[in-house]
N, C-alpha and C. Protein backbone atom coordinates (compact mmCIF):
# COMPACT_ATOMS: atom_id res chain seq x y z
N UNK A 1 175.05 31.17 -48.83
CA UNK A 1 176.43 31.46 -48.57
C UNK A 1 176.68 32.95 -48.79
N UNK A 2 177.64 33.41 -48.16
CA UNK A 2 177.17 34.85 -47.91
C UNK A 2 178.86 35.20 -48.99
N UNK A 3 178.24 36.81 -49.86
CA UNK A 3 179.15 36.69 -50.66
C UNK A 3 180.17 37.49 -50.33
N UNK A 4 181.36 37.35 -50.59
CA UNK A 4 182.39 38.07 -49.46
C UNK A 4 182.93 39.21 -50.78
N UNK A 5 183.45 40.35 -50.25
CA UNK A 5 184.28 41.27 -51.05
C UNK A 5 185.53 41.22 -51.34
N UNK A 6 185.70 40.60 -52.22
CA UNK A 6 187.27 40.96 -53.10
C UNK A 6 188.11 41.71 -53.72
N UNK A 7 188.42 42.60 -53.38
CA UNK A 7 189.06 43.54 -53.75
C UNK A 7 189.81 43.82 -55.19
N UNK A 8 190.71 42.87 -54.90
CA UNK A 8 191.54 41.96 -55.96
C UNK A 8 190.73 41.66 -57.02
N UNK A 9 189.27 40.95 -56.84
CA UNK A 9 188.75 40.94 -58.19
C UNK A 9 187.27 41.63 -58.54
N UNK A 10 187.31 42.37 -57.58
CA UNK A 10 185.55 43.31 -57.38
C UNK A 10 186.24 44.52 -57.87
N UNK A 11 187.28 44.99 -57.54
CA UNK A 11 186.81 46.85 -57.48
C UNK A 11 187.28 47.18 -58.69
N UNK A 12 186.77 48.12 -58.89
CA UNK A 12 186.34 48.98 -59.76
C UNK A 12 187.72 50.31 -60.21
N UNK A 13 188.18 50.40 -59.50
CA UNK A 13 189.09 51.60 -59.02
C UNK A 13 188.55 53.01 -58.99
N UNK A 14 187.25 52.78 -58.59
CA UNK A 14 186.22 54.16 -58.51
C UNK A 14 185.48 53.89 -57.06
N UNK A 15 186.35 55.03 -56.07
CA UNK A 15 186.31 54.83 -54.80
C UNK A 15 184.57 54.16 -54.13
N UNK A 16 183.90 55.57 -54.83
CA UNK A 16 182.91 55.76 -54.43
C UNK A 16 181.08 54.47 -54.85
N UNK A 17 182.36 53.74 -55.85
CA UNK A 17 181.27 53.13 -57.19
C UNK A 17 181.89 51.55 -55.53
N UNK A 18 183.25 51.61 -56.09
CA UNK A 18 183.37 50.36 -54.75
C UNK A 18 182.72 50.11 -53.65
N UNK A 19 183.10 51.47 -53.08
CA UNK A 19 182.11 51.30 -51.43
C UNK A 19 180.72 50.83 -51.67
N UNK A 20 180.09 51.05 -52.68
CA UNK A 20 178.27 51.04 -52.62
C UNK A 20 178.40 49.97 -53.19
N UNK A 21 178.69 48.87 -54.11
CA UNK A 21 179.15 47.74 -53.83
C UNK A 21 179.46 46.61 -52.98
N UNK A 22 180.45 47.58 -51.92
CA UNK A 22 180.96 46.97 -50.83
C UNK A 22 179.13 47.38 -50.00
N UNK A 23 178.52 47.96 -49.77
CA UNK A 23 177.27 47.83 -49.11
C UNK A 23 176.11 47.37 -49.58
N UNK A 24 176.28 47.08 -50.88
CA UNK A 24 175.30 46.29 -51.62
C UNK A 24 175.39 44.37 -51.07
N UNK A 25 176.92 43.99 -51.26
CA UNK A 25 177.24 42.88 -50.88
C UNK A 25 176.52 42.54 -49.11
N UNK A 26 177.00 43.87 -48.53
CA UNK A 26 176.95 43.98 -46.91
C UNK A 26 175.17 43.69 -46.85
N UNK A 27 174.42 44.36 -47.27
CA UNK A 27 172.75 44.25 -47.40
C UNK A 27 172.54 42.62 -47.67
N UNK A 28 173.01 42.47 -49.30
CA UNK A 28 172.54 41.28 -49.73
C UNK A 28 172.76 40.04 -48.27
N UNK A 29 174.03 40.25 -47.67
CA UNK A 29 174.60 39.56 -46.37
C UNK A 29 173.53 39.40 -45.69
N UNK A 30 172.91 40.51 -45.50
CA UNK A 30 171.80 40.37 -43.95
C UNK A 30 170.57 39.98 -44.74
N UNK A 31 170.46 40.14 -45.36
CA UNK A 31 168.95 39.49 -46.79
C UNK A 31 169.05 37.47 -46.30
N UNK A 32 170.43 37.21 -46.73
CA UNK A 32 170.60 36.05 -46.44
C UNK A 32 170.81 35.65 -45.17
N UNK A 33 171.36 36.20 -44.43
CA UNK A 33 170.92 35.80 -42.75
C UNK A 33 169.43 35.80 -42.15
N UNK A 34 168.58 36.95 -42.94
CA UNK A 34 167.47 36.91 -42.37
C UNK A 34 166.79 35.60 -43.21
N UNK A 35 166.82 35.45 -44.32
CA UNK A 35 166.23 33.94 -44.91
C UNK A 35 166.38 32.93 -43.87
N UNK A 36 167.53 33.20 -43.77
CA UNK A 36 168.46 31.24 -43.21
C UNK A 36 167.40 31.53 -41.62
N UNK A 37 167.43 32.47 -41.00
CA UNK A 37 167.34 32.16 -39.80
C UNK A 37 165.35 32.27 -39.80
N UNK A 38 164.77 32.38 -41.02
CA UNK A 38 163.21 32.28 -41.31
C UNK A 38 162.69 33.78 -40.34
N UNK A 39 163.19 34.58 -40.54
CA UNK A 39 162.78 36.21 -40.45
C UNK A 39 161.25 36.36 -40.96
N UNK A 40 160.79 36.10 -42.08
CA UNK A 40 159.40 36.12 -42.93
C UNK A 40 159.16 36.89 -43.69
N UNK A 41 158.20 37.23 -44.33
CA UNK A 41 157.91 37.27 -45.30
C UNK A 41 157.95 39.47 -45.19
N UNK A 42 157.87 39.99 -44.15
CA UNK A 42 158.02 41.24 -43.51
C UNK A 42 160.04 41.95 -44.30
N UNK A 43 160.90 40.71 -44.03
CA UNK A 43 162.28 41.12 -43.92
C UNK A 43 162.27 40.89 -45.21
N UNK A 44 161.67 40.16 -46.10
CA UNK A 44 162.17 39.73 -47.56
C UNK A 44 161.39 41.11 -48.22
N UNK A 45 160.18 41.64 -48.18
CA UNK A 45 159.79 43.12 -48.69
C UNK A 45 160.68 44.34 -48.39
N UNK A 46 160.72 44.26 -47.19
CA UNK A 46 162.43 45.09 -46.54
C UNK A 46 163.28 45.07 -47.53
N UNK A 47 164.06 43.27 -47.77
CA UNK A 47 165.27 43.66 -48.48
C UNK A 47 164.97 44.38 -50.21
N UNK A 48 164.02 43.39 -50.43
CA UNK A 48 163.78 44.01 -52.19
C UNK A 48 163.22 45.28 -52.21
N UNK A 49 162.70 46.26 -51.36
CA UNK A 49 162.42 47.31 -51.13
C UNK A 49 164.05 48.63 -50.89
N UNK A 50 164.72 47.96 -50.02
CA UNK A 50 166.27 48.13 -50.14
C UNK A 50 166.99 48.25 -51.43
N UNK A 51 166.91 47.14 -52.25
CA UNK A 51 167.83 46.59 -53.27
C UNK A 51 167.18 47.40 -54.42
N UNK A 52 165.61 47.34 -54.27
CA UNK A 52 165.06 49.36 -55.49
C UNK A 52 165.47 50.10 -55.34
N UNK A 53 165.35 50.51 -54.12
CA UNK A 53 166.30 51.79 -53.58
C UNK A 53 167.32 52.42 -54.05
N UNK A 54 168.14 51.11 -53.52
CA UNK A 54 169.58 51.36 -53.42
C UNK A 54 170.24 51.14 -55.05
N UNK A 55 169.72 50.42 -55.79
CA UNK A 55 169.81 50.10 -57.33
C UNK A 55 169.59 51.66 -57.88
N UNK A 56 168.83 52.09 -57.67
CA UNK A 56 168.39 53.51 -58.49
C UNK A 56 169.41 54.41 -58.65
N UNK A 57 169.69 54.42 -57.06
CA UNK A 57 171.20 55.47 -56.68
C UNK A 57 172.15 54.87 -57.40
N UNK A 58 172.57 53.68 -56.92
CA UNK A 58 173.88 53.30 -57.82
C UNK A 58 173.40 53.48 -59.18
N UNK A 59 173.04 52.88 -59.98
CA UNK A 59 172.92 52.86 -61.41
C UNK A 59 173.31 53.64 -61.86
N UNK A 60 172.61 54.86 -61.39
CA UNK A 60 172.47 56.41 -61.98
C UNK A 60 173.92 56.66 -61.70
N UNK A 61 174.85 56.53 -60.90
CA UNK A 61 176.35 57.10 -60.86
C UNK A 61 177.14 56.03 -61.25
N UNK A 62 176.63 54.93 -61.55
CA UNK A 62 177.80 54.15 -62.68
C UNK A 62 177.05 54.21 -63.76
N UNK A 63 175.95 54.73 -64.22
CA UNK A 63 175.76 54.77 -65.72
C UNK A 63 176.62 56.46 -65.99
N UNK A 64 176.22 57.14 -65.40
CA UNK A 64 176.82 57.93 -64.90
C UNK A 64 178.30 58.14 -65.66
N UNK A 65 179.19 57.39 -64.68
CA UNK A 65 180.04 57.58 -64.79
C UNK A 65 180.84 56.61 -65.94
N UNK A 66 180.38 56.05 -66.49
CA UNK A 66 180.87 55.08 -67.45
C UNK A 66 181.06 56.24 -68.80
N UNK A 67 179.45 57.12 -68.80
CA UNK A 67 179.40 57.25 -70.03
C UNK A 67 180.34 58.91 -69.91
N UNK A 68 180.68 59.06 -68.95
CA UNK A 68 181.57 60.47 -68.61
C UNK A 68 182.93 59.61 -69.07
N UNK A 69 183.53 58.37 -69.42
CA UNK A 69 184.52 58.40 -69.66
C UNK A 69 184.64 57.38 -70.88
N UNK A 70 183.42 57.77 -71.43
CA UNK A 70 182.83 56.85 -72.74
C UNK A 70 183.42 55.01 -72.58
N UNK A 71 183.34 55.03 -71.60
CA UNK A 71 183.44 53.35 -71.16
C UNK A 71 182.98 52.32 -72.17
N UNK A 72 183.31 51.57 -72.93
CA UNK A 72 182.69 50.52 -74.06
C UNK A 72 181.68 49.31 -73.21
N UNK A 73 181.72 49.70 -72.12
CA UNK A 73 180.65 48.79 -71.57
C UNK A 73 179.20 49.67 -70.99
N UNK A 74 179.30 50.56 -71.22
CA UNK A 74 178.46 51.68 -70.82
C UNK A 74 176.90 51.13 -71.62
N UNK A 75 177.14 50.44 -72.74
CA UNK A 75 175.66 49.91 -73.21
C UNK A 75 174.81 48.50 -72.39
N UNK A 76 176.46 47.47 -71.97
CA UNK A 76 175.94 46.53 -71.34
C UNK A 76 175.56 46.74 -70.11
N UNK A 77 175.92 48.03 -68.99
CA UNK A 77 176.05 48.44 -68.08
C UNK A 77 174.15 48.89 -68.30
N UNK A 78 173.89 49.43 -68.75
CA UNK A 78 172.21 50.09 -69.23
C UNK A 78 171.57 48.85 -69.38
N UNK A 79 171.59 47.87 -69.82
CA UNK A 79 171.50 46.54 -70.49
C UNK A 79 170.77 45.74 -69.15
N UNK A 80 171.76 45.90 -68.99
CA UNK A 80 172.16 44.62 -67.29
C UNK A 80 171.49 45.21 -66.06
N UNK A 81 171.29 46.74 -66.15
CA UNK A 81 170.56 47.12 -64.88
C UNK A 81 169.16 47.17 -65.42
N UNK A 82 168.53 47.41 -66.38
CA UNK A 82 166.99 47.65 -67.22
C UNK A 82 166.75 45.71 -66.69
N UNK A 83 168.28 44.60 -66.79
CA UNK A 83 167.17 43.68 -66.70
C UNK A 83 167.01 43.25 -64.46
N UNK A 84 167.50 43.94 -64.18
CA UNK A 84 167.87 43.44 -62.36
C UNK A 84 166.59 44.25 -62.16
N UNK A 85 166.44 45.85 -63.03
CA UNK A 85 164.66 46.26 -62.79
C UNK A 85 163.47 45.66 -63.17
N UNK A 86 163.92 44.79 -63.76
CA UNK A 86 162.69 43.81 -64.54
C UNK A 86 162.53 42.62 -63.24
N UNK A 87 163.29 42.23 -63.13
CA UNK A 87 163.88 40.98 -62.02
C UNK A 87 162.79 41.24 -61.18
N UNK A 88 163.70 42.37 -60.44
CA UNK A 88 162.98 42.75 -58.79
C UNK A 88 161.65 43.60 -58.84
N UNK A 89 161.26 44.17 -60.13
CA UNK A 89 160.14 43.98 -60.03
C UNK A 89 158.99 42.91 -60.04
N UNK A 90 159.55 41.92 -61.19
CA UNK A 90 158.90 40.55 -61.06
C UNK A 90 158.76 40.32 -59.39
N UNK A 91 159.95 40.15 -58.80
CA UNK A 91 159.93 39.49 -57.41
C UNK A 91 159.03 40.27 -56.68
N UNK A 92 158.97 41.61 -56.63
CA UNK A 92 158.04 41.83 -55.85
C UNK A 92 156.78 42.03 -55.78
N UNK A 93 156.02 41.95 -57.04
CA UNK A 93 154.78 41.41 -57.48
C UNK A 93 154.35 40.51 -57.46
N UNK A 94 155.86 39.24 -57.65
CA UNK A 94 155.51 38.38 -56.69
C UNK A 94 155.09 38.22 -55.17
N UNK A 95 155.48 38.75 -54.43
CA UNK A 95 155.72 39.02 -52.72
C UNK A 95 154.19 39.33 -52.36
N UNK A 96 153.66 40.77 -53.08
CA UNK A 96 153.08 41.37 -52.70
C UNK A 96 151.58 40.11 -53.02
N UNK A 97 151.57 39.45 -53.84
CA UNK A 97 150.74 38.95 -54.29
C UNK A 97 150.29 37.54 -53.77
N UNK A 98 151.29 36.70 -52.97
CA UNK A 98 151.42 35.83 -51.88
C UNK A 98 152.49 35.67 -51.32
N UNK A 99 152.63 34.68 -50.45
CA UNK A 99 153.22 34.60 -49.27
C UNK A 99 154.29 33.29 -49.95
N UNK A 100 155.47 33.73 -50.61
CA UNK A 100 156.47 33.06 -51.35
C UNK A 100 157.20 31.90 -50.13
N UNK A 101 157.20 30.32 -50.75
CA UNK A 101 157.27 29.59 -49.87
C UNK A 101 158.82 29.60 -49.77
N UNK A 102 159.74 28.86 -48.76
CA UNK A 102 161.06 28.45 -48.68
C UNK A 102 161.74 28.37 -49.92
N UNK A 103 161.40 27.86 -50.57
CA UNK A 103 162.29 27.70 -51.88
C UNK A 103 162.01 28.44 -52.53
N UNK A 104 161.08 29.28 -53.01
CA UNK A 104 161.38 30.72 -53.53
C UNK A 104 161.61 31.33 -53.20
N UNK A 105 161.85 31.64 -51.74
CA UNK A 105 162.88 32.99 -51.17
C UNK A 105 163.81 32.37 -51.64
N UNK A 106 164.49 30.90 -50.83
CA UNK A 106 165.95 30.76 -51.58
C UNK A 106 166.17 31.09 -53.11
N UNK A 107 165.05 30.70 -53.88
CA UNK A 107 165.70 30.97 -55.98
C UNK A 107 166.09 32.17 -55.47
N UNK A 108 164.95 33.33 -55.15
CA UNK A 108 165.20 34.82 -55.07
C UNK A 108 167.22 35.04 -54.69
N UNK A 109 167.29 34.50 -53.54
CA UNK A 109 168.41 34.69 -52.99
C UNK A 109 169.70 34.08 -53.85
N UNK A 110 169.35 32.99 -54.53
CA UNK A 110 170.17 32.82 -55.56
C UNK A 110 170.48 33.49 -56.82
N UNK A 111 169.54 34.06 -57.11
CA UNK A 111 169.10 34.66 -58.30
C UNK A 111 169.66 36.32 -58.26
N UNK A 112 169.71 36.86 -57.15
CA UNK A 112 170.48 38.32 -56.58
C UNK A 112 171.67 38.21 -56.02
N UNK A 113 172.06 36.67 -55.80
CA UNK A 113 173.54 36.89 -55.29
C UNK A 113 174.68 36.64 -57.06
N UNK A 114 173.69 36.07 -57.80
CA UNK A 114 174.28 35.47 -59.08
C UNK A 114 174.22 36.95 -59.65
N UNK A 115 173.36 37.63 -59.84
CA UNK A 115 173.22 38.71 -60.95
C UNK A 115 174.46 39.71 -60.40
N UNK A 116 174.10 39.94 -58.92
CA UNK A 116 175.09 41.04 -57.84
C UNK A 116 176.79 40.77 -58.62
N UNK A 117 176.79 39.09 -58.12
CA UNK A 117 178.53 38.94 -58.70
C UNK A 117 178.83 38.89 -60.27
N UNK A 118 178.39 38.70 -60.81
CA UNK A 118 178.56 38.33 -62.07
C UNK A 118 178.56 39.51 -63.02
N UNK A 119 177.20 40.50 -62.49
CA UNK A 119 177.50 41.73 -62.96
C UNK A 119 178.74 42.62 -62.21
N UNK A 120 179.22 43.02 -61.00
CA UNK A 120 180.62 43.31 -60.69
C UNK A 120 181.36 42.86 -61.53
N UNK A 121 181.74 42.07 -61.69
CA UNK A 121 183.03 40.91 -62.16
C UNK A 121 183.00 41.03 -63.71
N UNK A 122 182.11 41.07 -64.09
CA UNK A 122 182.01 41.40 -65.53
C UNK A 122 181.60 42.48 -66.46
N UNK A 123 181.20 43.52 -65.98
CA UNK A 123 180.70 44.58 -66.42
C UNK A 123 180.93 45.83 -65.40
N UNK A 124 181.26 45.90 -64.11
CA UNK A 124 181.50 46.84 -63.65
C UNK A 124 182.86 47.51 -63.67
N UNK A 125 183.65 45.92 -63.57
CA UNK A 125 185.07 45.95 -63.95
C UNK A 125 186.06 47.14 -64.69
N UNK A 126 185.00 47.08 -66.00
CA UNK A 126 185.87 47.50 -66.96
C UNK A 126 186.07 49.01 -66.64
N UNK A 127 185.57 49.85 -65.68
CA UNK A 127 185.55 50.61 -65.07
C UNK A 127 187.28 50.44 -64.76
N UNK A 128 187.84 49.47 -64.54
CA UNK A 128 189.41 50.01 -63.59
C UNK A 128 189.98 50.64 -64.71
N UNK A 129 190.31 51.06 -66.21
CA UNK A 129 190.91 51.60 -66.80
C UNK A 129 190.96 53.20 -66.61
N UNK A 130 189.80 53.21 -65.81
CA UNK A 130 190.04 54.73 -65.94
C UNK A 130 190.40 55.55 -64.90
């Protein structure tokens, strides 16, 4: 199920921290279209190759910016991304190492759409005070 952007209860009130968010969600989107429609094992290295990527950049400007406005979540924020690098590295040592059947792409896909919302919603949040 593809996870939609809420404004109302996603953003951040940090223009720039939202949008990459809002394209993190947009990625994770096509991650899960390419699963559902059995893309292979080519599009799933793609996306977790993406989601390193793109994790590095963000992190670095919401750790960033948390601790520029001494944010009290600024430790769980360090916390929570040290463990999504642990994650997706697991996953892709997994990948690289065989050919991950249907139901472990889906955990994968469960497992990054759960961490994606849960960390927004709860830890990126606290970001709107400032």
């Amino acid at each position: 199920m593809p996870i939609p952007w809420n404004a109302d209860t996603m953003s951040t009130g940090q223009a720039d921290i939202d949008l990459q968010h809002q394209e993190w969600i947009q990625m994770f989107n096509q991650f899960e279209r390419v699963v559902n429609e059995g893309k292979g094992i080519d599009s799933l290295r793609g996306a977790l190759n993406f989601f390193t990527q793109y994790s590095e950049r963000h992190f670095a400007l919401e750790e960033t910016r948390m601790a520029k406005f001494k944010c009290p979540a600024a430790e769980a924020n360090r916390t929570a991304h040290t463990q999504f690098r642990k994650m997706i590295s697991k996953l892709q040592d997994s990948v690289r190492q065989e050919n991950p059947s249907l139901d472990q792409v889906i955990a994968l896909q469960i497992e990054l759409a759960n961490w994606l919302v849960e960390h927004i919603l709860t830890v990126d949040i606290k970001l709107r005070s400032y």
